[in-house]
N, C-alpha and C. Protein backbone atom coordinates (compact mmCIF):
# COMPACT_ATOMS: atom_id res chain seq x y z
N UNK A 1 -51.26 -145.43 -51.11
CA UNK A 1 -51.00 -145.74 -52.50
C UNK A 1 -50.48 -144.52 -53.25
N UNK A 2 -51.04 -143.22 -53.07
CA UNK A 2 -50.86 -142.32 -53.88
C UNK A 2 -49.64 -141.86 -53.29
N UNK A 3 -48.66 -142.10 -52.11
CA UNK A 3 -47.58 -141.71 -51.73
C UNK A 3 -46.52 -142.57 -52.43
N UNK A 4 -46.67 -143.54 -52.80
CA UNK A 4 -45.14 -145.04 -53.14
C UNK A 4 -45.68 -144.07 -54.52
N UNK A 5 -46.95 -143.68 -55.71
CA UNK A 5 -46.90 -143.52 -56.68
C UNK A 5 -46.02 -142.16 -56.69
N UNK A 6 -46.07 -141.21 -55.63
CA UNK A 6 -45.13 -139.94 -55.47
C UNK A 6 -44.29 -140.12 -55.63
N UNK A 7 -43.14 -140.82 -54.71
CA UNK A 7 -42.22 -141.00 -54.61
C UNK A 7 -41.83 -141.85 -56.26
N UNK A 8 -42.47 -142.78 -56.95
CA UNK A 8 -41.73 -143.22 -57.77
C UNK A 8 -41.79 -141.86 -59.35
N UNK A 9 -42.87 -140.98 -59.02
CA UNK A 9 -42.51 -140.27 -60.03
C UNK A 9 -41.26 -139.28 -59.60
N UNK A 10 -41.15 -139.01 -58.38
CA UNK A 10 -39.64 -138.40 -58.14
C UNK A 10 -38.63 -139.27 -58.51
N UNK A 11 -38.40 -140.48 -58.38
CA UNK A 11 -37.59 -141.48 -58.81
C UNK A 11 -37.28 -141.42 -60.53
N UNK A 12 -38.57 -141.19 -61.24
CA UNK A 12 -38.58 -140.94 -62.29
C UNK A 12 -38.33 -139.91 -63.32
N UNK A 13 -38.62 -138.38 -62.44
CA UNK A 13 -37.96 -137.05 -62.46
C UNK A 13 -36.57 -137.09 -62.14
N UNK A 14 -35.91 -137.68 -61.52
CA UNK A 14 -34.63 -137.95 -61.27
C UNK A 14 -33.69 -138.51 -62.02
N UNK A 15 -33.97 -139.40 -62.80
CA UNK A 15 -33.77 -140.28 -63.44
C UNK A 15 -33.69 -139.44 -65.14
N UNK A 16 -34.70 -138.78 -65.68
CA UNK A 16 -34.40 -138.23 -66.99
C UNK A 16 -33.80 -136.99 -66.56
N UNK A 17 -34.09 -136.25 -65.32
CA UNK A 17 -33.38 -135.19 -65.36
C UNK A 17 -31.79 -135.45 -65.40
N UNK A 18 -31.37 -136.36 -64.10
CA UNK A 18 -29.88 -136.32 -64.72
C UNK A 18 -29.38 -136.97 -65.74
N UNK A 19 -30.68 -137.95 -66.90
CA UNK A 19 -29.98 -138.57 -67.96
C UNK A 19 -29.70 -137.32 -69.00
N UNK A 20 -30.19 -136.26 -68.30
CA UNK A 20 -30.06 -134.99 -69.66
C UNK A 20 -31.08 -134.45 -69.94
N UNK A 21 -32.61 -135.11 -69.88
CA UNK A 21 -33.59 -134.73 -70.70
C UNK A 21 -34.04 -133.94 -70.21
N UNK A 22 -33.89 -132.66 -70.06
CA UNK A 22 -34.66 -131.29 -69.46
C UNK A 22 -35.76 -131.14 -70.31
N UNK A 23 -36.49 -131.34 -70.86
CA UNK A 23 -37.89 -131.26 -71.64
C UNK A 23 -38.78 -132.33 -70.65
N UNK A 24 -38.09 -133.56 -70.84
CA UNK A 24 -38.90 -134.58 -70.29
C UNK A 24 -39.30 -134.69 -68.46
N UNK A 25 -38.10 -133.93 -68.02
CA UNK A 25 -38.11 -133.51 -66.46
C UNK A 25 -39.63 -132.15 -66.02
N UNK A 26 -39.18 -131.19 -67.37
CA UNK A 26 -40.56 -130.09 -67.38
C UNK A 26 -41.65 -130.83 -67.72
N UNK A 27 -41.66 -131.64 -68.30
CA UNK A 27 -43.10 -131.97 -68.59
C UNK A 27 -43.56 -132.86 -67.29
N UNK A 28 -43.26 -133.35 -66.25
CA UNK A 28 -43.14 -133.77 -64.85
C UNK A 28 -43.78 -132.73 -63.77
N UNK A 29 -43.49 -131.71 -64.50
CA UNK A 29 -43.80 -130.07 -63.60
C UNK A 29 -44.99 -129.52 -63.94
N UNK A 30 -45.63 -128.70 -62.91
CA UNK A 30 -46.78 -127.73 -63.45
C UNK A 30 -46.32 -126.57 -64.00
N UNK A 31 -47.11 -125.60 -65.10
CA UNK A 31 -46.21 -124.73 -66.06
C UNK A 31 -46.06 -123.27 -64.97
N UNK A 32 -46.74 -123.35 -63.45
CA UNK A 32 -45.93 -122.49 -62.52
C UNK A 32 -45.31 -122.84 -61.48
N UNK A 33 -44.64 -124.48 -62.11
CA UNK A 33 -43.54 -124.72 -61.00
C UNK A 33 -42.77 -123.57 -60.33
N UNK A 34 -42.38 -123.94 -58.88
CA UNK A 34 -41.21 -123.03 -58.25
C UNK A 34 -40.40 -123.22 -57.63
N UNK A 35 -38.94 -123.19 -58.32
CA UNK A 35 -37.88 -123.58 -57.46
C UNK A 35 -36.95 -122.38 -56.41
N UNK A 36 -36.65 -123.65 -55.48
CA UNK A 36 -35.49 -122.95 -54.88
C UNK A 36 -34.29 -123.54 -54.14
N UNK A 37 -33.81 -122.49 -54.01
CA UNK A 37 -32.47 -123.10 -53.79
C UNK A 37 -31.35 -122.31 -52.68
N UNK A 38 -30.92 -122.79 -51.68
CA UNK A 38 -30.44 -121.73 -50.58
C UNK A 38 -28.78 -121.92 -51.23
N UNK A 39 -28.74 -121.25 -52.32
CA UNK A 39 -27.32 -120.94 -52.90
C UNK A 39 -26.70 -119.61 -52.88
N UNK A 40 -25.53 -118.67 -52.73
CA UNK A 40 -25.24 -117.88 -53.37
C UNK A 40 -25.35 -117.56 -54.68
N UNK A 41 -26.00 -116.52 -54.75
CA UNK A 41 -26.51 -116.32 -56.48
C UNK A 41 -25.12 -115.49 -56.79
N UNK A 42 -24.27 -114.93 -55.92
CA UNK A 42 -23.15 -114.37 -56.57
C UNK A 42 -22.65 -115.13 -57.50
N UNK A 43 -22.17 -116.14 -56.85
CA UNK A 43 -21.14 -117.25 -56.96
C UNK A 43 -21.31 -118.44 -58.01
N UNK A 44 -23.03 -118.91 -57.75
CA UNK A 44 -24.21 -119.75 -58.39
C UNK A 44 -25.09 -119.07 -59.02
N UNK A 45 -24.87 -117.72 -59.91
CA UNK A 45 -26.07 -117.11 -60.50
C UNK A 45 -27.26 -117.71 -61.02
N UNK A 46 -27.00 -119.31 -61.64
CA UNK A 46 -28.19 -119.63 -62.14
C UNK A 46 -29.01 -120.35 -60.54
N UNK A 47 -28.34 -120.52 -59.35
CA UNK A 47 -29.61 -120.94 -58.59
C UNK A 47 -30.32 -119.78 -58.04
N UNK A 48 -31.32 -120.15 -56.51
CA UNK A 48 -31.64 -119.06 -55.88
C UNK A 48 -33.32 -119.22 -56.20
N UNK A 49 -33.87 -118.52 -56.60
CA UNK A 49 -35.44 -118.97 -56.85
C UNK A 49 -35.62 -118.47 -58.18
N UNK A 50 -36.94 -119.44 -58.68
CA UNK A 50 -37.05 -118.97 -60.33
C UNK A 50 -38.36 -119.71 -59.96
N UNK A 51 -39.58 -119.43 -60.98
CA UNK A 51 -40.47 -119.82 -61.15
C UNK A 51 -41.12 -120.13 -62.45
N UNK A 52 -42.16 -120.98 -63.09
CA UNK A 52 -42.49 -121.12 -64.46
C UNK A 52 -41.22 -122.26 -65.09
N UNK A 53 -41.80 -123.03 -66.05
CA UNK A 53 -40.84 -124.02 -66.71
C UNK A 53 -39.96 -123.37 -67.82
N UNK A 54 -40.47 -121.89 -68.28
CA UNK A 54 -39.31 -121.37 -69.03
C UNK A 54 -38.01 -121.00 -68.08
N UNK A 55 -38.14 -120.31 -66.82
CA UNK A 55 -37.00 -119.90 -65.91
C UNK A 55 -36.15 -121.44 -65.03
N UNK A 56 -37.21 -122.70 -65.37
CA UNK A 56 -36.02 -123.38 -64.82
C UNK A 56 -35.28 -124.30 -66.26
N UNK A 57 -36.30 -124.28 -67.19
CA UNK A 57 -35.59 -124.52 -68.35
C UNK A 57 -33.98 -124.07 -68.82
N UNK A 58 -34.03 -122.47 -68.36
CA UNK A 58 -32.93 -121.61 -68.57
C UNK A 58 -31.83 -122.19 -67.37
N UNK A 59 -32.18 -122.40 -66.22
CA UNK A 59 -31.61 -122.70 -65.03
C UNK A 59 -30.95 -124.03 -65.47
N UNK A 60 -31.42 -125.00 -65.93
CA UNK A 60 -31.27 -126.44 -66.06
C UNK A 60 -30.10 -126.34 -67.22
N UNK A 61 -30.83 -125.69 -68.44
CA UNK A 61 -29.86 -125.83 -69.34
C UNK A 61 -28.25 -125.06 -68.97
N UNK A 62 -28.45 -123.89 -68.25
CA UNK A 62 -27.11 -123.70 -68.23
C UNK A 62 -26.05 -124.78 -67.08
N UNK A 63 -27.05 -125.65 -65.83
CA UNK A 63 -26.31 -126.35 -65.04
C UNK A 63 -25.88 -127.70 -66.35
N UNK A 64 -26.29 -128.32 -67.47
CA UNK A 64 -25.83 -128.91 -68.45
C UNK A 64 -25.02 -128.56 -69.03
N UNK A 65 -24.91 -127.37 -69.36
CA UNK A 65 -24.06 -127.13 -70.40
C UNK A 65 -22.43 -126.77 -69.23
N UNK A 66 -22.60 -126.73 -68.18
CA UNK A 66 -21.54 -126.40 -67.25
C UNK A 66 -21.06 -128.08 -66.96
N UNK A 67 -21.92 -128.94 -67.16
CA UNK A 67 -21.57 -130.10 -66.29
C UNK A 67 -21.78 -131.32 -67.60
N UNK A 68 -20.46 -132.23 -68.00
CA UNK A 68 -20.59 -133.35 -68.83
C UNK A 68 -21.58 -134.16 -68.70
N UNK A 69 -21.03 -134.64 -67.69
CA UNK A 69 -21.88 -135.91 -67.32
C UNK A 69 -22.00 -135.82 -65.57
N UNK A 70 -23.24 -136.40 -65.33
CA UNK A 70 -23.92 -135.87 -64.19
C UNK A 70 -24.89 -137.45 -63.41
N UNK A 71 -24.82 -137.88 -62.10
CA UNK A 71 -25.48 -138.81 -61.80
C UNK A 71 -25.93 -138.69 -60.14
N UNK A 72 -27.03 -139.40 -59.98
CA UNK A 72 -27.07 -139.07 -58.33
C UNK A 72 -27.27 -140.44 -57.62
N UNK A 73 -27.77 -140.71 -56.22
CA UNK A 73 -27.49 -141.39 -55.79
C UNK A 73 -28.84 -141.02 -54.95
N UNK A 74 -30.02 -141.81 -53.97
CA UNK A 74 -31.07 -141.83 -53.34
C UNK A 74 -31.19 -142.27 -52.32
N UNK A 75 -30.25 -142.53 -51.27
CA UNK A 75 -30.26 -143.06 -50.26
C UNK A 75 -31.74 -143.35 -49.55
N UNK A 76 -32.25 -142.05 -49.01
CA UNK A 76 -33.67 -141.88 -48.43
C UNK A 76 -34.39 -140.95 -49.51
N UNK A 77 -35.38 -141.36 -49.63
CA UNK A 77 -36.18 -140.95 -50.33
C UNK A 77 -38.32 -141.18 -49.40
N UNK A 78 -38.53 -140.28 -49.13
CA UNK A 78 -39.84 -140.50 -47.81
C UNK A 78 -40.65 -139.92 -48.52
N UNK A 79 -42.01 -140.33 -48.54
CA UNK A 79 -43.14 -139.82 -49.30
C UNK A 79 -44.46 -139.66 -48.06
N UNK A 80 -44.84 -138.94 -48.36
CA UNK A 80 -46.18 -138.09 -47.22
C UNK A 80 -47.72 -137.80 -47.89
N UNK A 81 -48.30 -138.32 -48.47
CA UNK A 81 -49.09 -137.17 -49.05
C UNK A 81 -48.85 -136.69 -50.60
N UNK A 82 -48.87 -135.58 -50.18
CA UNK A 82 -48.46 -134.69 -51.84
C UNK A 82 -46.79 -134.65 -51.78
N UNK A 83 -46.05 -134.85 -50.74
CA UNK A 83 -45.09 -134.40 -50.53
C UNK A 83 -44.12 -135.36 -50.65
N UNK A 84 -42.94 -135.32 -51.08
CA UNK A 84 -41.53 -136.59 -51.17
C UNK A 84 -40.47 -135.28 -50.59
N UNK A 85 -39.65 -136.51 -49.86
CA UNK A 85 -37.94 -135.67 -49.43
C UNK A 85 -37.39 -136.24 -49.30
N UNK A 86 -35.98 -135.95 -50.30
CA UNK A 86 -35.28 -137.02 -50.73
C UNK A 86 -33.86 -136.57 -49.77
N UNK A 87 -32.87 -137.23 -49.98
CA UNK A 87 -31.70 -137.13 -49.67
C UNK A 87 -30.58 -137.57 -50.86
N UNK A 88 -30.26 -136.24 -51.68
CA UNK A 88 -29.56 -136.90 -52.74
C UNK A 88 -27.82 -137.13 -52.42
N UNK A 89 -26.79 -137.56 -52.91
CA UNK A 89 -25.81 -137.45 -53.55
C UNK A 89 -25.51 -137.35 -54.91
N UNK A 90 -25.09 -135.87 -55.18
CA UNK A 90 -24.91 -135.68 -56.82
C UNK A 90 -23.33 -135.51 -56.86
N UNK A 91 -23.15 -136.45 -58.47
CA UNK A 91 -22.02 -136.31 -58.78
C UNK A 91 -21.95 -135.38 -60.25
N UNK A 92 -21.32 -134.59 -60.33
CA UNK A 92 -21.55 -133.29 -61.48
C UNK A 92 -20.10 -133.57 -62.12
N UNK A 93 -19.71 -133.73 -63.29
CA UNK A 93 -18.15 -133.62 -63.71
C UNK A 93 -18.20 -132.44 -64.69
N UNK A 94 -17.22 -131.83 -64.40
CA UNK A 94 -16.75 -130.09 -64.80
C UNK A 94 -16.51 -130.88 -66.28
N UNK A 95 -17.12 -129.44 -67.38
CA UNK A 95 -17.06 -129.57 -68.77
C UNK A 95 -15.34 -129.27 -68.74
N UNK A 96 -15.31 -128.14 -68.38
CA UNK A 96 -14.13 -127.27 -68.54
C UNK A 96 -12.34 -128.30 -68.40
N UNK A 97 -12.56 -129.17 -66.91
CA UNK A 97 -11.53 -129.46 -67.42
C UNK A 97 -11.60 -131.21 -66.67
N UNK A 98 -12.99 -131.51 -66.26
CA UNK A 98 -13.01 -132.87 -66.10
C UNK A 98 -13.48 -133.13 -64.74
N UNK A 99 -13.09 -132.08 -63.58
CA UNK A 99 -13.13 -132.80 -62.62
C UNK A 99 -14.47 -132.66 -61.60
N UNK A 100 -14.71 -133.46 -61.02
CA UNK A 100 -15.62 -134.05 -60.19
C UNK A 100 -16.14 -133.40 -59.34
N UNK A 101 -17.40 -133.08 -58.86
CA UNK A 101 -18.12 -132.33 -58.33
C UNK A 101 -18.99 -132.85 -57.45
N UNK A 102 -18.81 -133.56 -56.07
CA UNK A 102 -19.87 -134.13 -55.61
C UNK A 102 -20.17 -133.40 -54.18
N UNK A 103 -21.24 -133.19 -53.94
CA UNK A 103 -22.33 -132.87 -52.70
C UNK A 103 -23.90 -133.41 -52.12
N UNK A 104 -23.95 -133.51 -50.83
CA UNK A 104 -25.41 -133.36 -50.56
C UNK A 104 -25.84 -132.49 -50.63
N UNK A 105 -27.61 -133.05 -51.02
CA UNK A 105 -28.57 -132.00 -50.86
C UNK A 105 -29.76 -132.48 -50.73
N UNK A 106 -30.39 -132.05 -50.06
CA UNK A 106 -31.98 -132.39 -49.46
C UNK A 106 -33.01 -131.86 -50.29
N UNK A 107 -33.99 -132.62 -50.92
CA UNK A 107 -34.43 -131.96 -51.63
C UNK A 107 -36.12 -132.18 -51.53
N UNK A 108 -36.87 -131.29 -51.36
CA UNK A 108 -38.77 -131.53 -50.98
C UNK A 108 -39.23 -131.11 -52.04
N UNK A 109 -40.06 -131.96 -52.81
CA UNK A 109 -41.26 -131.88 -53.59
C UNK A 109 -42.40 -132.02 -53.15
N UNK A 110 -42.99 -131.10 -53.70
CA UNK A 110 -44.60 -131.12 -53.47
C UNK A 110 -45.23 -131.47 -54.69
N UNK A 111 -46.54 -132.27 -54.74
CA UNK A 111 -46.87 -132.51 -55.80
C UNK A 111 -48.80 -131.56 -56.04
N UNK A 112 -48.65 -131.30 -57.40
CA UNK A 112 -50.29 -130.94 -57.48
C UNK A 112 -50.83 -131.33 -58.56
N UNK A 113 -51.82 -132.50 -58.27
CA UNK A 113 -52.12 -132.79 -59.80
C UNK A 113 -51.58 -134.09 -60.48
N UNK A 114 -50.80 -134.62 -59.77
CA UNK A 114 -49.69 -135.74 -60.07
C UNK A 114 -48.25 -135.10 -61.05
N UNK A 115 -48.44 -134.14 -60.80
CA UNK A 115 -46.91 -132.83 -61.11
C UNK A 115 -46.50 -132.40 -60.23
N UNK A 116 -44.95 -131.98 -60.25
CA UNK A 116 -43.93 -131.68 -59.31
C UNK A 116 -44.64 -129.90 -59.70
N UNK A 117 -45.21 -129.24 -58.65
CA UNK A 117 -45.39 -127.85 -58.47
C UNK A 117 -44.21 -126.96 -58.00
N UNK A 118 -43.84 -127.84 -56.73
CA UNK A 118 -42.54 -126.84 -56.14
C UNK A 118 -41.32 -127.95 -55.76
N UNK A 119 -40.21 -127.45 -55.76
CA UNK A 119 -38.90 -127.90 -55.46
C UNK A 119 -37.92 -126.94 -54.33
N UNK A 120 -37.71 -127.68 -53.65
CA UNK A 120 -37.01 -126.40 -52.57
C UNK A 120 -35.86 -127.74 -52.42
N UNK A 121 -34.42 -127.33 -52.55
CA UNK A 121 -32.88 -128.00 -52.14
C UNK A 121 -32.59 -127.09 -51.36
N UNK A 122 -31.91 -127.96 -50.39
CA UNK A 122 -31.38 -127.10 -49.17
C UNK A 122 -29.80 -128.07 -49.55
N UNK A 123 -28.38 -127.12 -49.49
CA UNK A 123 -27.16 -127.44 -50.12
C UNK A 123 -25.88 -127.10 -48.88
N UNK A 124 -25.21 -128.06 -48.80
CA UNK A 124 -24.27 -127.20 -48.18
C UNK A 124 -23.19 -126.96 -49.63
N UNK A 125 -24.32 -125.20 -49.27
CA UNK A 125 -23.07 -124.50 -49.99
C UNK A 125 -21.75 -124.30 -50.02
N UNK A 126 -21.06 -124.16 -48.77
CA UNK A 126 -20.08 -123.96 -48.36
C UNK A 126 -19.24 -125.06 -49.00
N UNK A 127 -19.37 -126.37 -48.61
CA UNK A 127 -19.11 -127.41 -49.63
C UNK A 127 -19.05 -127.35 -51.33
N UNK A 128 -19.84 -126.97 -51.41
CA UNK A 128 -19.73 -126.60 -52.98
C UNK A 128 -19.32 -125.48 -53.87
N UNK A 129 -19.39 -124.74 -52.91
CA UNK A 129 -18.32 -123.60 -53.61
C UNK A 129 -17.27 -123.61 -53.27
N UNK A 130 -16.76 -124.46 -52.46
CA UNK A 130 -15.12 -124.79 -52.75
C UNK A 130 -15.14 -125.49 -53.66
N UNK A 131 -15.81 -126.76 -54.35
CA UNK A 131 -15.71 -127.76 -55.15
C UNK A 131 -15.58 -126.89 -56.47
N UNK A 132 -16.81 -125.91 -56.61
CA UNK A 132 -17.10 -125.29 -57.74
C UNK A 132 -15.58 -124.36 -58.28
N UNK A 133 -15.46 -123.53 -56.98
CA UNK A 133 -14.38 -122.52 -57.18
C UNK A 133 -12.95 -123.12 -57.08
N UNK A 134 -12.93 -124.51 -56.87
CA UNK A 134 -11.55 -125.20 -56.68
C UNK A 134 -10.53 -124.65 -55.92
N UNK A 135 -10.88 -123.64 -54.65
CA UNK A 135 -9.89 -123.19 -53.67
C UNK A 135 -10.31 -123.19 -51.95
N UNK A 136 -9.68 -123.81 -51.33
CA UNK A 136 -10.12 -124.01 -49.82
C UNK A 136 -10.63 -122.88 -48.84
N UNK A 137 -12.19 -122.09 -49.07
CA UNK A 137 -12.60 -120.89 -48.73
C UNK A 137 -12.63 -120.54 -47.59
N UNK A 138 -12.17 -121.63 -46.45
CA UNK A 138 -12.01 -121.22 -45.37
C UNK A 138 -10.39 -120.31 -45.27
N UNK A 139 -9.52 -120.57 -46.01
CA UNK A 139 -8.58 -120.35 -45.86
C UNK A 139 -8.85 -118.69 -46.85
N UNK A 140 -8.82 -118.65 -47.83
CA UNK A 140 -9.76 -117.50 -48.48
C UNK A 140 -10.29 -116.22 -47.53
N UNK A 141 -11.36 -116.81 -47.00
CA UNK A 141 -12.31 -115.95 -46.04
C UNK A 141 -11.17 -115.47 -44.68
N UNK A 142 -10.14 -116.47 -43.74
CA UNK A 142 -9.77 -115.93 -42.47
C UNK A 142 -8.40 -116.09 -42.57
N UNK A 143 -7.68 -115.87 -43.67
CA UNK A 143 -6.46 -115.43 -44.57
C UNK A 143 -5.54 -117.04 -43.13
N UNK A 144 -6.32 -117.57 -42.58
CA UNK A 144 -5.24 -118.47 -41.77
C UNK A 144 -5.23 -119.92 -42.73
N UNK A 145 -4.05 -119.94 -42.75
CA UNK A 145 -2.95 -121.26 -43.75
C UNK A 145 -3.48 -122.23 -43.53
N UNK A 146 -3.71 -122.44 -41.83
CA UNK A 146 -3.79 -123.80 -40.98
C UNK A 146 -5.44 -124.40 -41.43
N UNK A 147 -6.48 -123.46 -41.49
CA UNK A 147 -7.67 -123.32 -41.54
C UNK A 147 -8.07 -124.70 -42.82
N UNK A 148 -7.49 -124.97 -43.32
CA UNK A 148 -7.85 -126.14 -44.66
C UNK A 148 -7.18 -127.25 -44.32
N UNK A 149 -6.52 -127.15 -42.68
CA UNK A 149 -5.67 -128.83 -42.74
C UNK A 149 -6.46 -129.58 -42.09
C-alpha cells in the first residue's frame, strides 16, 4: 500500500513541478532534500548536486526561467518501499527562441516521512548538450564532418 501511495505522490510531484509550481513541488520535499544530477556543470551550471530546498529552489527557478513551457511523459514509473524510479521523457521549449528540447532521464526518489528526501537523474548528457548548445558535438569534439551523419 505504502508503495502505489509513493509512486502516486511522485506522479503528483511531477505534475506541479512541470505545471510551474516550484513552491508546491518543495513543499513535497524534506527541508534537507538532495539532489543530483550526472550533468556537466560547465555547460549545465545550475545541475550537478545541491542540497536544502533553498539550493534547489535556485536550481528550479533558473531551469524556468530558461524554459517556456515544459511537460513530461511516464512511461515506467516502479515503486519499492521508500523508493520510486521513474523513466521520464521531458519536453523543455527554449525561452530564447522557441525551440524544443527533448531527452531521457531516469530518475530515483527516495522517500522519508512521506517526502521526497533525495532525487538522483541519471541524463544522457551527451544528448542534451547538443540539444541545449544547438551544434552536433560529436563533430565539435573529433573535428570529423562525417561524425553527425
Amino acid at each position: 500500500m505504502g508503495e502505489d501511495l509513493n509512486r502516486q505522490r511522485v506522479l503528483n510531484f511531477l505534475d506541479v513541478y512541470y505545471a510551474g509550481g516550484i513552491e508546491g513541488a518543495l513543499d513535497r520535499c524534506t527541508d534537507d532534500i538532495a539532489f543530483m544530477a550526472n550533468a556537466p556543470i560547465d555547460i549545465l551550471p545550475h545541475m550537478g548536486q545541491h542540497r536544502g530546498k533553498a539550493a534547489l529552489r535556485q536550481m528550479w527557478t533558473t531551469i524556468h526561467n530558461r524554459y517556456s513551457d515544459m511537460r513530461y511523459e511516464a512511461p515506467i514509473l516502479v515503486a519499492e518501499g521508500n523508493r520510486v524510479a521513474a523513466q521520464l521523457r521531458v519536453f523543455f521549449r527554449k525561452r530564447d527562441n522557441a525551440r524544443m528540447v527533448q531527452f531521457d532521464v531516469a530518475v530515483f526518489y527516495t522517500f522519508r516521512d512521506g517526502q521526497i528526501c533525495e532525487i538522483r537523474e541519471v541524463i544522457d548528457t551527451f544528448d542534451l548538450v547538443q540539444q541545449v548548445l544547438e551544434r552536433d558535438v560529436a563533430t565539435v569534439l573529433t573535428g570529423d564532418q562525417s561524425a553527425g551523419l
